[in-house]
PDB file of N, CA and C in Angstrom:
ATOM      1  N   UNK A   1       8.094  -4.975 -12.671  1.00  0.00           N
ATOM      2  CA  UNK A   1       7.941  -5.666 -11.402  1.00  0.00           C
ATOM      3  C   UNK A   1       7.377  -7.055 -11.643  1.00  0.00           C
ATOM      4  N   UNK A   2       7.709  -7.677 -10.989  1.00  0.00           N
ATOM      5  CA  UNK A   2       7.108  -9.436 -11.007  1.00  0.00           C
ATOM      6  C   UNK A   2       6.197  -9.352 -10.681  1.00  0.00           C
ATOM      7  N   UNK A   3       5.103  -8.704  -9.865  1.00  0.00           N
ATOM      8  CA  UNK A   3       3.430  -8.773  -9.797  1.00  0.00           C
ATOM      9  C   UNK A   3       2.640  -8.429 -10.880  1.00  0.00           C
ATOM     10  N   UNK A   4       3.565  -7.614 -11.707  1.00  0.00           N
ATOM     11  CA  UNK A   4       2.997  -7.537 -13.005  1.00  0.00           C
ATOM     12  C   UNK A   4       2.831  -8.834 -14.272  1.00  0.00           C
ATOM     13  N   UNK A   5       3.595  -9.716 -13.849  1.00  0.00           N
ATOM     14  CA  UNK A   5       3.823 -11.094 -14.558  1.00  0.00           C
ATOM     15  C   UNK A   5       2.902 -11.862 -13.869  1.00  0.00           C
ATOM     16  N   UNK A   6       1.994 -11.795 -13.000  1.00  0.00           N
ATOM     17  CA  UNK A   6       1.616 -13.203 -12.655  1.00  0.00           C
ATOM     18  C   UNK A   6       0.161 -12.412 -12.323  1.00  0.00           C
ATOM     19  N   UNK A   7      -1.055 -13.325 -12.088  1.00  0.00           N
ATOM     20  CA  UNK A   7      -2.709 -12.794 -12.364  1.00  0.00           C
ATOM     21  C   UNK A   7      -3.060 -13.252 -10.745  1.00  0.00           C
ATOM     22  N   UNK A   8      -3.646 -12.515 -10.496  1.00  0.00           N
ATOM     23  CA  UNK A   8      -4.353 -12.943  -8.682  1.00  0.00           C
ATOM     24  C   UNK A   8      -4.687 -14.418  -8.900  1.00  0.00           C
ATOM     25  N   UNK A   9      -4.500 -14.920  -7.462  1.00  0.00           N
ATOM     26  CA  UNK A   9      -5.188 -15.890  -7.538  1.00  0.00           C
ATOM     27  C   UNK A   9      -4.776 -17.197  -8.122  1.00  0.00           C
ATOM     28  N   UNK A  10      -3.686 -17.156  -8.455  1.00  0.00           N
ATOM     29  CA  UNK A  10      -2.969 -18.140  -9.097  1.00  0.00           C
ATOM     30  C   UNK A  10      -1.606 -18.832  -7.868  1.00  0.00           C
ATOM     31  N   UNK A  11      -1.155 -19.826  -8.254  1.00  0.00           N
ATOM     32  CA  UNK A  11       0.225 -20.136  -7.473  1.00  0.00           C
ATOM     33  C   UNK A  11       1.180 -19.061  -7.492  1.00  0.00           C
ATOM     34  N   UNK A  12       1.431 -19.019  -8.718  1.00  0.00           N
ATOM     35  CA  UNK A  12       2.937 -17.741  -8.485  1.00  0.00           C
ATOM     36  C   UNK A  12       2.217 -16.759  -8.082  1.00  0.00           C
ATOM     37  N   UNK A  13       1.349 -16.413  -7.936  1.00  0.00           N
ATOM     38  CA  UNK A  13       0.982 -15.185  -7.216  1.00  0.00           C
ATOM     39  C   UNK A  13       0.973 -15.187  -5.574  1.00  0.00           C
ATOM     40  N   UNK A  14       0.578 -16.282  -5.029  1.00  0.00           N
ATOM     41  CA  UNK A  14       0.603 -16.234  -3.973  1.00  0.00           C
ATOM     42  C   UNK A  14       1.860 -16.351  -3.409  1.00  0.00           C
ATOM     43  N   UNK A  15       2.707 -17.708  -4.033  1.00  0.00           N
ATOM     44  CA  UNK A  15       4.551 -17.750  -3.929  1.00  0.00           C
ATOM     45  C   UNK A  15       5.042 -15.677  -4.161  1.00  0.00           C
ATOM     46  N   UNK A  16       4.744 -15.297  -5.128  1.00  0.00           N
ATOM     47  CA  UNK A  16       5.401 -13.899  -4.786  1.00  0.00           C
ATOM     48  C   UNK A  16       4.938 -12.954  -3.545  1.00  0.00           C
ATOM     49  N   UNK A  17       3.674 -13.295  -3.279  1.00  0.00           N
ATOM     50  CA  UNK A  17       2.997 -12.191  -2.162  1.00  0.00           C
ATOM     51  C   UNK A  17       3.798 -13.082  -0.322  1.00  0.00           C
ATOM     52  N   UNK A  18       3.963 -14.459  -0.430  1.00  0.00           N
ATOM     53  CA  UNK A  18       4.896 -14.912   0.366  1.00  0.00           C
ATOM     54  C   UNK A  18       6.632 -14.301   0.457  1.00  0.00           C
ATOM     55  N   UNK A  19       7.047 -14.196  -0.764  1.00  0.00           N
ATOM     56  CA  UNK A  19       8.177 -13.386  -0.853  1.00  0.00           C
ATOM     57  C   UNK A  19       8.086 -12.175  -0.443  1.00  0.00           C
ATOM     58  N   UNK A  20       7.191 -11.354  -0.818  1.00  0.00           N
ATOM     59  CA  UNK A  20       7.169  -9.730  -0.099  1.00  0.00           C
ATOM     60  C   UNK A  20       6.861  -9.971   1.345  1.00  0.00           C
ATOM     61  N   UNK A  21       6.273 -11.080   1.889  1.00  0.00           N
ATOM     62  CA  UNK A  21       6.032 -10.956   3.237  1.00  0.00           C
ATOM     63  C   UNK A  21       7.567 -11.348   3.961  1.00  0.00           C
ATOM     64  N   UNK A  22       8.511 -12.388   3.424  1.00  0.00           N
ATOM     65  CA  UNK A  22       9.549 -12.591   4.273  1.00  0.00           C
ATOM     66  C   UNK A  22      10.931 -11.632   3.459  1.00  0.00           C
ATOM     67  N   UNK A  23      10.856 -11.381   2.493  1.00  0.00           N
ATOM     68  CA  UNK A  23      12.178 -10.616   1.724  1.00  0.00           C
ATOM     69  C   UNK A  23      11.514 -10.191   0.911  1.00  0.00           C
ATOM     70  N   UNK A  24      11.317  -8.296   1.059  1.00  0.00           N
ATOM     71  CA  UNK A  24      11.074  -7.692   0.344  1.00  0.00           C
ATOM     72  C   UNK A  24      11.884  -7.297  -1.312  1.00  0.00           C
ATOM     73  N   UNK A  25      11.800  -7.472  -2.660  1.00  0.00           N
ATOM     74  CA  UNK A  25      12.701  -7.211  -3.408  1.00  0.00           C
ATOM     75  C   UNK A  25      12.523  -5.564  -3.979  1.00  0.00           C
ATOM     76  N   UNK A  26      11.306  -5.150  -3.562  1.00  0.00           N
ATOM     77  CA  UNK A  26      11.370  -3.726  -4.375  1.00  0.00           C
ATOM     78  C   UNK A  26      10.893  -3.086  -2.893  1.00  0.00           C
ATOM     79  N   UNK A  27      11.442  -1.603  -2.894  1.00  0.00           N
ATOM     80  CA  UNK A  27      11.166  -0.496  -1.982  1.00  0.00           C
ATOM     81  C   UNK A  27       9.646   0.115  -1.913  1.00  0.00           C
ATOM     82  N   UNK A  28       9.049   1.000  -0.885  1.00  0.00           N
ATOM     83  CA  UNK A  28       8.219   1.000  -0.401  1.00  0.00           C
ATOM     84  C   UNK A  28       8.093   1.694  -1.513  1.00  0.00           C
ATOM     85  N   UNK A  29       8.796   2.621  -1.991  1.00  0.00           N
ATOM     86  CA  UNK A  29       8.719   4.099  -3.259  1.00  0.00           C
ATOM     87  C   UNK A  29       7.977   3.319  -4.068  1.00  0.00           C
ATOM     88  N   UNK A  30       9.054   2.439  -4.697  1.00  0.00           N
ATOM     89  CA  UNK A  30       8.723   1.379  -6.124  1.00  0.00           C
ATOM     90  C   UNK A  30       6.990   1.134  -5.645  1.00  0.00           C
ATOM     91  N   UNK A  31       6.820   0.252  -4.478  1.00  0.00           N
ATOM     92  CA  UNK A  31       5.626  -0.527  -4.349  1.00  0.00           C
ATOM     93  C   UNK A  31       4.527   0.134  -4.151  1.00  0.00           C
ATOM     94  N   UNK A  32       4.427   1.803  -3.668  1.00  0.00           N
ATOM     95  CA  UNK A  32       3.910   2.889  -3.809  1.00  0.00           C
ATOM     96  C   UNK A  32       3.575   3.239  -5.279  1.00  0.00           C
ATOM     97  N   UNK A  33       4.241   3.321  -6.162  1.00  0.00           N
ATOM     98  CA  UNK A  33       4.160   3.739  -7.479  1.00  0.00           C
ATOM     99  C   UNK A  33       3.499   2.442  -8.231  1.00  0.00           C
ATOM    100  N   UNK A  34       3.817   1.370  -7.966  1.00  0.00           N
ATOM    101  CA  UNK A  34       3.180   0.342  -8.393  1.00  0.00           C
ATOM    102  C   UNK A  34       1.374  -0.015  -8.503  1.00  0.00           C
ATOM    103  N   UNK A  35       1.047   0.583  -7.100  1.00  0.00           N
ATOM    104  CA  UNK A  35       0.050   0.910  -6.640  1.00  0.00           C
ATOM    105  C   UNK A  35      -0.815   2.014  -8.032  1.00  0.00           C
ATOM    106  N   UNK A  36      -0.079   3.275  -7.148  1.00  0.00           N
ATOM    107  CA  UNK A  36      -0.726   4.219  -8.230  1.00  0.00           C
ATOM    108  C   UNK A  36      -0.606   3.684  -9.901  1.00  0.00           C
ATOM    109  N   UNK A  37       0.478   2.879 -10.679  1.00  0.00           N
ATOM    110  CA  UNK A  37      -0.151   2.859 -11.720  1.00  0.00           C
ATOM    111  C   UNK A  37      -1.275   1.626 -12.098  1.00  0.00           C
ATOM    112  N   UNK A  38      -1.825   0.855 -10.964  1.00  0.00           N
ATOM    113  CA  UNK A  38      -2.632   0.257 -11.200  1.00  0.00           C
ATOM    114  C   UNK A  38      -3.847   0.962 -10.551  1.00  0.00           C
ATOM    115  N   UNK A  39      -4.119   2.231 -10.039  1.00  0.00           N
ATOM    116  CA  UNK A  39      -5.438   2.824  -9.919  1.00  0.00           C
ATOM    117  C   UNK A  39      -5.539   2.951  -8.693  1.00  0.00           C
ATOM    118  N   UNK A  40      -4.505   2.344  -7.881  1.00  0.00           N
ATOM    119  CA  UNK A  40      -5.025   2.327  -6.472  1.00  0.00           C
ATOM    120  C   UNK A  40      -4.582   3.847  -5.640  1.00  0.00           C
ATOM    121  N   UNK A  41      -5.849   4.374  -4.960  1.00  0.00           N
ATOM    122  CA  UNK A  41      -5.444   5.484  -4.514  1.00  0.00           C
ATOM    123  C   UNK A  41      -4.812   5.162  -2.618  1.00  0.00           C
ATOM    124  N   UNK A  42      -3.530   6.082  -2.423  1.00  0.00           N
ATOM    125  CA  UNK A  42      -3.142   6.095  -1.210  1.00  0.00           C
ATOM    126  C   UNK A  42      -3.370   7.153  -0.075  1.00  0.00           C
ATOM    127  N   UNK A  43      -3.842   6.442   0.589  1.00  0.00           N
ATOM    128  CA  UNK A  43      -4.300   7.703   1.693  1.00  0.00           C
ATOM    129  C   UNK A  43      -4.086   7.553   3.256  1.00  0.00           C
ATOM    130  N   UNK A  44      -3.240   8.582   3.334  1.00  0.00           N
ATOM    131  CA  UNK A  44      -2.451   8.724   4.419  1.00  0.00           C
ATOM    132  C   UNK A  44      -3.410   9.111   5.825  1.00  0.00           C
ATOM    133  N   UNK A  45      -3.416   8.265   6.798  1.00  0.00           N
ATOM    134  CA  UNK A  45      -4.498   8.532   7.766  1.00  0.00           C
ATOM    135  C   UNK A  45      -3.959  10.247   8.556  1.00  0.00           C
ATOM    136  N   UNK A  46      -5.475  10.359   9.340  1.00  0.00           N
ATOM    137  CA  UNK A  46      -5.018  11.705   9.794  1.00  0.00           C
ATOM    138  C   UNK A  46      -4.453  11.217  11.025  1.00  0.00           C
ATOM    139  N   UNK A  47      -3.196  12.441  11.471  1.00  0.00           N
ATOM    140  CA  UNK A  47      -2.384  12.533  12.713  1.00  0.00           C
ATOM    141  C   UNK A  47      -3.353  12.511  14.043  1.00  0.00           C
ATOM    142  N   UNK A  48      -3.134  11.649  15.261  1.00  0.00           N
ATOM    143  CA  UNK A  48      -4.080  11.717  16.361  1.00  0.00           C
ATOM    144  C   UNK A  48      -4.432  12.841  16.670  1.00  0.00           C
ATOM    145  N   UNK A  49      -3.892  14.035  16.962  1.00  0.00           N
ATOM    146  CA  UNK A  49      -4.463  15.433  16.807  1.00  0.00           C
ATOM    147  C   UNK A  49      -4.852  15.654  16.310  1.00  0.00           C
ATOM    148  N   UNK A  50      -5.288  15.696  15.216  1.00  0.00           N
ATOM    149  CA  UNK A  50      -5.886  16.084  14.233  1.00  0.00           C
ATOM    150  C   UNK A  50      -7.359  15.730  13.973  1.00  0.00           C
ATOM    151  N   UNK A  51      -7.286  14.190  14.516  1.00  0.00           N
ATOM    152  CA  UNK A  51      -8.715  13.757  14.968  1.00  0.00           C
ATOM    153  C   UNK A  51      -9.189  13.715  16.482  1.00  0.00           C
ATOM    154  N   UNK A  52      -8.437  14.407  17.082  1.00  0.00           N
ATOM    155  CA  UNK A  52      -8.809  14.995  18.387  1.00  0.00           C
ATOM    156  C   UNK A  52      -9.419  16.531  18.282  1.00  0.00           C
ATOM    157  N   UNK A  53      -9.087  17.533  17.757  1.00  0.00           N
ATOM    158  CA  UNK A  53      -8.972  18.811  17.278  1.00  0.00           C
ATOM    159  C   UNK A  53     -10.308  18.310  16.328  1.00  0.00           C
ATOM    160  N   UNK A  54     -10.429  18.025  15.493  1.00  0.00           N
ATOM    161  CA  UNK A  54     -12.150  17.540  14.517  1.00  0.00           C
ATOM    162  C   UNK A  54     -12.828  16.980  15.668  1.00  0.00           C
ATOM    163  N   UNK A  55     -12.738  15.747  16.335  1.00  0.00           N
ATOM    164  CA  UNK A  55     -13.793  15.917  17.366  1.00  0.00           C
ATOM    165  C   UNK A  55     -14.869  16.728  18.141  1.00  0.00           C
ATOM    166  N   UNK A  56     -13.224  17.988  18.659  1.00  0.00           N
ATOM    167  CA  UNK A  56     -13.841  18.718  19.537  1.00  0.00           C
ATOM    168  C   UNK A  56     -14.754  20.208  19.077  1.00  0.00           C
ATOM    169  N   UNK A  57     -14.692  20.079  17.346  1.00  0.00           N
ATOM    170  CA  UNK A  57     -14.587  21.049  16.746  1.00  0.00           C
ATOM    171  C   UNK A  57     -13.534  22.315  16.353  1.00  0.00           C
ATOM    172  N   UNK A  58     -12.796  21.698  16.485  1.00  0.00           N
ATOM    173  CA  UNK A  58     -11.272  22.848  16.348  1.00  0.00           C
ATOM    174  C   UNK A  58     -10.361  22.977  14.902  1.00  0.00           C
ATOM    175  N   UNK A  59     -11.506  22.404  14.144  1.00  0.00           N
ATOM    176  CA  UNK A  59     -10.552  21.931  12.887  1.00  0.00           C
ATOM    177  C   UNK A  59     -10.069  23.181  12.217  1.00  0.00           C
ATOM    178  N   UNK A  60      -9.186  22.681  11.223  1.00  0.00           N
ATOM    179  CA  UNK A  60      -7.960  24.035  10.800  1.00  0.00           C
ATOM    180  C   UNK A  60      -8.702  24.163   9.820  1.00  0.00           C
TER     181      UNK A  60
END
């Protein structure tokens, strides 16, 4: 991936993070996996029920 070529904080870094904002070149999968192999953990929020139901004490 090209974010792997260029260091935060630099020009081409920001020119590529402008590119993912108007034309994405890699898929959410790819940019997902990209993630995880740099450490970053993903976490999927809970469903509105679900934090309605924990509120009220009803959790599964």
């Amino acid at each position: 991936m090209m974010m792997n070529k260029t260091s935060q904080n630099s020009a081409d870094y920001d020119d590529l993070r402008e590119i993912c904002q108007i034309k994405c070149l890699h898929t959410t999968y790819e940019f997902h996996h990209w993630l995880i192999e740099k450490s970053y953990l993903i976490v999927r929020p809970e469903q509105k029920s679900e934090v309605i139901e924990n509120e009220l004490g009803n959790e599964k």
